[in-house]
PDB file of N, CA and C in Angstrom:
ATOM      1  N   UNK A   1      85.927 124.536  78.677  1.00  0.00           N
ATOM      2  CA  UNK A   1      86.712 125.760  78.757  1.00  0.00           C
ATOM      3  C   UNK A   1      86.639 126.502  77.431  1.00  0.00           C
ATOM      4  N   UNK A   2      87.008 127.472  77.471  1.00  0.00           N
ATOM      5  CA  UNK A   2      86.616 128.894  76.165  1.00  0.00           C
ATOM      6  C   UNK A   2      88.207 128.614  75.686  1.00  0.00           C
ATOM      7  N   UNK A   3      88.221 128.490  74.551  1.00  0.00           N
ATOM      8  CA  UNK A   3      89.426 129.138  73.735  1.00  0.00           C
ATOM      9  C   UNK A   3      89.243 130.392  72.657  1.00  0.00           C
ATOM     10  N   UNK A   4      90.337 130.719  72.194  1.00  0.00           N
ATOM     11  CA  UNK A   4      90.687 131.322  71.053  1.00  0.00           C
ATOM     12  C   UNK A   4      91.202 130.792  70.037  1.00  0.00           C
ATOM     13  N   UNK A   5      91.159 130.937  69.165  1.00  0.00           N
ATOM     14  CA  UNK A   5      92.278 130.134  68.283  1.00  0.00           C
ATOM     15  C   UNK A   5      93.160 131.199  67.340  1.00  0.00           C
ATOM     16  N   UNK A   6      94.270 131.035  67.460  1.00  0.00           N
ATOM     17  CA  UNK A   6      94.998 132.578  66.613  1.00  0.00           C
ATOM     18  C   UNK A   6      96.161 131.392  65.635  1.00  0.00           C
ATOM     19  N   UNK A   7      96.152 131.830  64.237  1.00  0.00           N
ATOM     20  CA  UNK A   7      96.591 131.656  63.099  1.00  0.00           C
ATOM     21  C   UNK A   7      96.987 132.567  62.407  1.00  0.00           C
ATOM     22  N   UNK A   8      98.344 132.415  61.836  1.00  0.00           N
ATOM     23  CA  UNK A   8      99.139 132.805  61.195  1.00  0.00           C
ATOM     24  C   UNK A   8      99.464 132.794  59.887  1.00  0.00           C
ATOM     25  N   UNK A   9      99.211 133.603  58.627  1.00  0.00           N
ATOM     26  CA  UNK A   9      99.917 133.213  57.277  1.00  0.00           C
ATOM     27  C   UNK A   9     100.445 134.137  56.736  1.00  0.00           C
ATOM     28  N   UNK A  10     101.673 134.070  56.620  1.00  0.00           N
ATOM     29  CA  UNK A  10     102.317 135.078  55.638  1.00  0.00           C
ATOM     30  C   UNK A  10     102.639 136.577  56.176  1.00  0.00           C
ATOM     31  N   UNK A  11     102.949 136.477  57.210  1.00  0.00           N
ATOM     32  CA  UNK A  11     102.641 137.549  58.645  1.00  0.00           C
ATOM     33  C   UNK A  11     101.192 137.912  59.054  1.00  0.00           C
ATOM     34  N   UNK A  12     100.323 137.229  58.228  1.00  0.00           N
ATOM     35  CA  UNK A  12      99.084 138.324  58.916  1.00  0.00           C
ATOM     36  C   UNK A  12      98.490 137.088  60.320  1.00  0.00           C
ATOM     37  N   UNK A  13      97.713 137.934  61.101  1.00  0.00           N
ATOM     38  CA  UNK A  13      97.234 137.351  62.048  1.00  0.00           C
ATOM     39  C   UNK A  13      95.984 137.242  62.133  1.00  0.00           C
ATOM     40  N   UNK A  14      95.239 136.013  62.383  1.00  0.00           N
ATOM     41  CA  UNK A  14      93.609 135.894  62.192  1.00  0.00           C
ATOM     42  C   UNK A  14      93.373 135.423  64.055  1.00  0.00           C
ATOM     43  N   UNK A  15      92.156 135.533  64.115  1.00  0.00           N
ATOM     44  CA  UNK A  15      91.513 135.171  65.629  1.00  0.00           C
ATOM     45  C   UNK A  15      90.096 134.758  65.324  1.00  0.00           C
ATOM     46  N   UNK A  16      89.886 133.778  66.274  1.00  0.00           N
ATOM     47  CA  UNK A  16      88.538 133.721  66.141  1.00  0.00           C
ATOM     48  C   UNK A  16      87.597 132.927  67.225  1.00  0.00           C
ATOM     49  N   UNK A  17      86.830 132.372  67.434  1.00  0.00           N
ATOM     50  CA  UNK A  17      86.350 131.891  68.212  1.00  0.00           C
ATOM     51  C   UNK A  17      86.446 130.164  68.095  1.00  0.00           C
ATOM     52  N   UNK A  18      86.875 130.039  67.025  1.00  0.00           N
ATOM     53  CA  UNK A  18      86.842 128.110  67.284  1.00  0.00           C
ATOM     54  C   UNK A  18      87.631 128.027  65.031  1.00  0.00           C
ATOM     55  N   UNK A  19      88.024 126.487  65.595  1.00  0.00           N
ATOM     56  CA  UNK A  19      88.755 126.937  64.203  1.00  0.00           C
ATOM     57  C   UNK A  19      88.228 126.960  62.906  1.00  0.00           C
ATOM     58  N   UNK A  20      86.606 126.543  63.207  1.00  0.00           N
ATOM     59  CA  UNK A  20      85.699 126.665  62.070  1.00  0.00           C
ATOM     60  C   UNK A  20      85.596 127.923  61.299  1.00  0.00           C
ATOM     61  N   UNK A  21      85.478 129.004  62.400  1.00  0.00           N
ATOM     62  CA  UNK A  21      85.004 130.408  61.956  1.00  0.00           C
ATOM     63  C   UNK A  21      86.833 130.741  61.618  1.00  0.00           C
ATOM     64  N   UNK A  22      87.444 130.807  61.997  1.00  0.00           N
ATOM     65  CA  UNK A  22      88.886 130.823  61.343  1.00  0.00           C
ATOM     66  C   UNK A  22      88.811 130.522  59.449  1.00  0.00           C
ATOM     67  N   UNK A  23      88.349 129.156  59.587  1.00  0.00           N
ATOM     68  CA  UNK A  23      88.449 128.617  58.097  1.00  0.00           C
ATOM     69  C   UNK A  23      87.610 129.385  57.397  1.00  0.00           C
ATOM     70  N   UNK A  24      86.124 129.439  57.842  1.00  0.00           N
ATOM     71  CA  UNK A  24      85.256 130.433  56.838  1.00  0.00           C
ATOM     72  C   UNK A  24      85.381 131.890  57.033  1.00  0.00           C
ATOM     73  N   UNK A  25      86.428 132.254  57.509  1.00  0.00           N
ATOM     74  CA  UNK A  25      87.086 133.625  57.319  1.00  0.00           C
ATOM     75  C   UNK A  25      87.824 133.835  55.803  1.00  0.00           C
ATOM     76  N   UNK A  26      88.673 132.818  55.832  1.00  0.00           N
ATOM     77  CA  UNK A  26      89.736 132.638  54.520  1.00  0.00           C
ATOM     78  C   UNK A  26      89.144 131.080  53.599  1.00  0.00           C
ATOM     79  N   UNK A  27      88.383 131.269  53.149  1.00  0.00           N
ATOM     80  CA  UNK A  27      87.810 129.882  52.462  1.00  0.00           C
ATOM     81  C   UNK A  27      89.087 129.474  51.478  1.00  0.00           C
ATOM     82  N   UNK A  28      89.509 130.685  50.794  1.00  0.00           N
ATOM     83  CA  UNK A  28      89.768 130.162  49.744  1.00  0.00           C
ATOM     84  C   UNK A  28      91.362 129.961  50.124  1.00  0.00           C
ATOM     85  N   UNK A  29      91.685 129.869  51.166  1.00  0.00           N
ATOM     86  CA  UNK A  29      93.175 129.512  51.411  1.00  0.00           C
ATOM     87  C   UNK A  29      93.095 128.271  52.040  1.00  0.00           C
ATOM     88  N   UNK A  30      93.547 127.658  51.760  1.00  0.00           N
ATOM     89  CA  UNK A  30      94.087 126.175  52.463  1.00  0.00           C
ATOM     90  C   UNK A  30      95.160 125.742  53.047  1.00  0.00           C
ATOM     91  N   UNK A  31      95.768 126.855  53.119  1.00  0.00           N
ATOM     92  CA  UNK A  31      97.065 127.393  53.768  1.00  0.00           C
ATOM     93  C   UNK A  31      96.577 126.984  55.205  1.00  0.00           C
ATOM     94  N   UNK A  32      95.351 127.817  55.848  1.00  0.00           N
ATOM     95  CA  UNK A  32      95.231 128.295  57.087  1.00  0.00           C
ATOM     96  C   UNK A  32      94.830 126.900  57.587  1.00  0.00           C
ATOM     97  N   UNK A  33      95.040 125.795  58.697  1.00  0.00           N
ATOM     98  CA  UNK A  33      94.866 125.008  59.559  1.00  0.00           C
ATOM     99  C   UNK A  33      95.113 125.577  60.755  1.00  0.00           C
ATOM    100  N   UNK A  34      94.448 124.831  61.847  1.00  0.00           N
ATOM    101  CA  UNK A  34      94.554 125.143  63.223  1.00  0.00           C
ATOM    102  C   UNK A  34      94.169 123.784  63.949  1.00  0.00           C
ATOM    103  N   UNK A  35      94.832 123.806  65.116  1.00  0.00           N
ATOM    104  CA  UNK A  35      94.407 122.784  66.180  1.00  0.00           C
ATOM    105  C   UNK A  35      93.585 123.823  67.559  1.00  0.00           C
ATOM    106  N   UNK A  36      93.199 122.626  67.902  1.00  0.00           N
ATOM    107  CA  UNK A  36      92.546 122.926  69.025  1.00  0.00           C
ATOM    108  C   UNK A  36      93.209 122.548  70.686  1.00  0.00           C
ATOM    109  N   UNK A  37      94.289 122.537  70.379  1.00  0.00           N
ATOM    110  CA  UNK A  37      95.399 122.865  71.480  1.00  0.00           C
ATOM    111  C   UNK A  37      96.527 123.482  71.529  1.00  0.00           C
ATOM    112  N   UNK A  38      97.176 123.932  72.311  1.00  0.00           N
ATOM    113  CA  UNK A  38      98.163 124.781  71.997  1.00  0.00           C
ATOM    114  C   UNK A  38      99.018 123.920  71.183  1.00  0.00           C
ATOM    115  N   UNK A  39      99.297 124.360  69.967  1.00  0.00           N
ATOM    116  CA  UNK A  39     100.288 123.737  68.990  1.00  0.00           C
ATOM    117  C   UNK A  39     101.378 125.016  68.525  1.00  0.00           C
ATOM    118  N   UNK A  40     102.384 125.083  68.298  1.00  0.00           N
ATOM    119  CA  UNK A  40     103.551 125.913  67.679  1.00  0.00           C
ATOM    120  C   UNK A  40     104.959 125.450  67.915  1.00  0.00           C
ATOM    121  N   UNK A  41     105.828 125.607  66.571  1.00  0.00           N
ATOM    122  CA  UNK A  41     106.773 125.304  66.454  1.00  0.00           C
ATOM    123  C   UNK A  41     106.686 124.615  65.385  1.00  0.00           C
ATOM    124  N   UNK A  42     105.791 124.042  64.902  1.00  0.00           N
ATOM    125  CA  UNK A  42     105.933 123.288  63.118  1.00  0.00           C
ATOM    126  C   UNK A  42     106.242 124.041  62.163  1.00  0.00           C
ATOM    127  N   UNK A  43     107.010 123.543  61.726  1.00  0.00           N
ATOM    128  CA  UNK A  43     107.251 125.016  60.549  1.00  0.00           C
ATOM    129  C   UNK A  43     106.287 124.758  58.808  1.00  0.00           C
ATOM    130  N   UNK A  44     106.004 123.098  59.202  1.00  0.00           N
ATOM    131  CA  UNK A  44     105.111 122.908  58.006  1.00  0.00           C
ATOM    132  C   UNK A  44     103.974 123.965  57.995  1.00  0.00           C
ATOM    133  N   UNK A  45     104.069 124.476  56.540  1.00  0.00           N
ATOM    134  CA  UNK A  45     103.098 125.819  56.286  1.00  0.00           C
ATOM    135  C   UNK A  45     101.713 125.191  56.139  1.00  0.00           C
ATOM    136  N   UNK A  46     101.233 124.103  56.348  1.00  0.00           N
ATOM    137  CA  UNK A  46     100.394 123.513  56.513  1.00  0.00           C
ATOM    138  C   UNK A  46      99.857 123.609  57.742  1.00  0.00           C
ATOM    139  N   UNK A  47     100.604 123.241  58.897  1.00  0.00           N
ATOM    140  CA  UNK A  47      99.991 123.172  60.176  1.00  0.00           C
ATOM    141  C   UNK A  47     100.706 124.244  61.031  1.00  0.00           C
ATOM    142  N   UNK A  48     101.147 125.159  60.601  1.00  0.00           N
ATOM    143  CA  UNK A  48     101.361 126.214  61.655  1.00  0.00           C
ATOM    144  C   UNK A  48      99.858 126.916  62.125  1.00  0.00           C
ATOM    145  N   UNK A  49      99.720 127.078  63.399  1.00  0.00           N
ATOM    146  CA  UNK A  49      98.790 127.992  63.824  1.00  0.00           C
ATOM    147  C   UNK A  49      98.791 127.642  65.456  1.00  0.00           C
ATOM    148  N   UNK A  50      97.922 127.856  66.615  1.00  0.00           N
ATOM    149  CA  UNK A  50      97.764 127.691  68.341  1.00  0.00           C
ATOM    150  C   UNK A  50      96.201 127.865  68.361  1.00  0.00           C
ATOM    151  N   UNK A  51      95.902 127.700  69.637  1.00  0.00           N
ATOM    152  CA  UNK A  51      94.646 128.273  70.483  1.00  0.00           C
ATOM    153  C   UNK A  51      95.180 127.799  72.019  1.00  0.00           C
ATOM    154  N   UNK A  52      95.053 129.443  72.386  1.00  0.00           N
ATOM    155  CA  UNK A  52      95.098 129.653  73.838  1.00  0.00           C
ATOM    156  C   UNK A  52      94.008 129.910  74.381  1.00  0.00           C
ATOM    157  N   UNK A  53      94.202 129.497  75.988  1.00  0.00           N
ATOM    158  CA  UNK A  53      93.167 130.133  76.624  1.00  0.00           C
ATOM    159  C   UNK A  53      92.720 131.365  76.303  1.00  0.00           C
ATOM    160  N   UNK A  54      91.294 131.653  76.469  1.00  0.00           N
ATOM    161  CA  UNK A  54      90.795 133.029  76.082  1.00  0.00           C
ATOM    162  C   UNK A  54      90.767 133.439  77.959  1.00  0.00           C
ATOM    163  N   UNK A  55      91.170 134.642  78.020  1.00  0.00           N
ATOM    164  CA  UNK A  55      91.005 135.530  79.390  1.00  0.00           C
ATOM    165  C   UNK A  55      90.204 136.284  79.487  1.00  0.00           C
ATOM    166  N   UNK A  56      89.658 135.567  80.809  1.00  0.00           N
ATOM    167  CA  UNK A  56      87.830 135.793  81.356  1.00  0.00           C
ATOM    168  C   UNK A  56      88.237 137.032  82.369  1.00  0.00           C
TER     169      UNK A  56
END
């Protein structure tokens, strides 16, 4: 199945196609993590971020 993965830091919002291209968007933050299932509600600024279904 296709996801998205959408991440959050500091209000801004990133998207991307898988959470690799997420990370080499923002290299130099280490802030940004993501899972590869729907995850939210952690408030550790470490692991906040989701990936939802992408709509075909």
């Amino acid at each position: 199945k296709t996801t998205t993965c959408v991440g959050f830091k500091d209000g801004v919002l990133g998207v991307g196609p898988d959470v690799q291209s997420l990370k080499n968007s923002r290299p130099d933050d280490v802030v940004w993590n993501f899972v590869s299932e729907l995850y939210l509600g952690d408030t550790h600024p470490e692991r906040q971020g989701l990936a939802v279904p992408h709509p075909e």
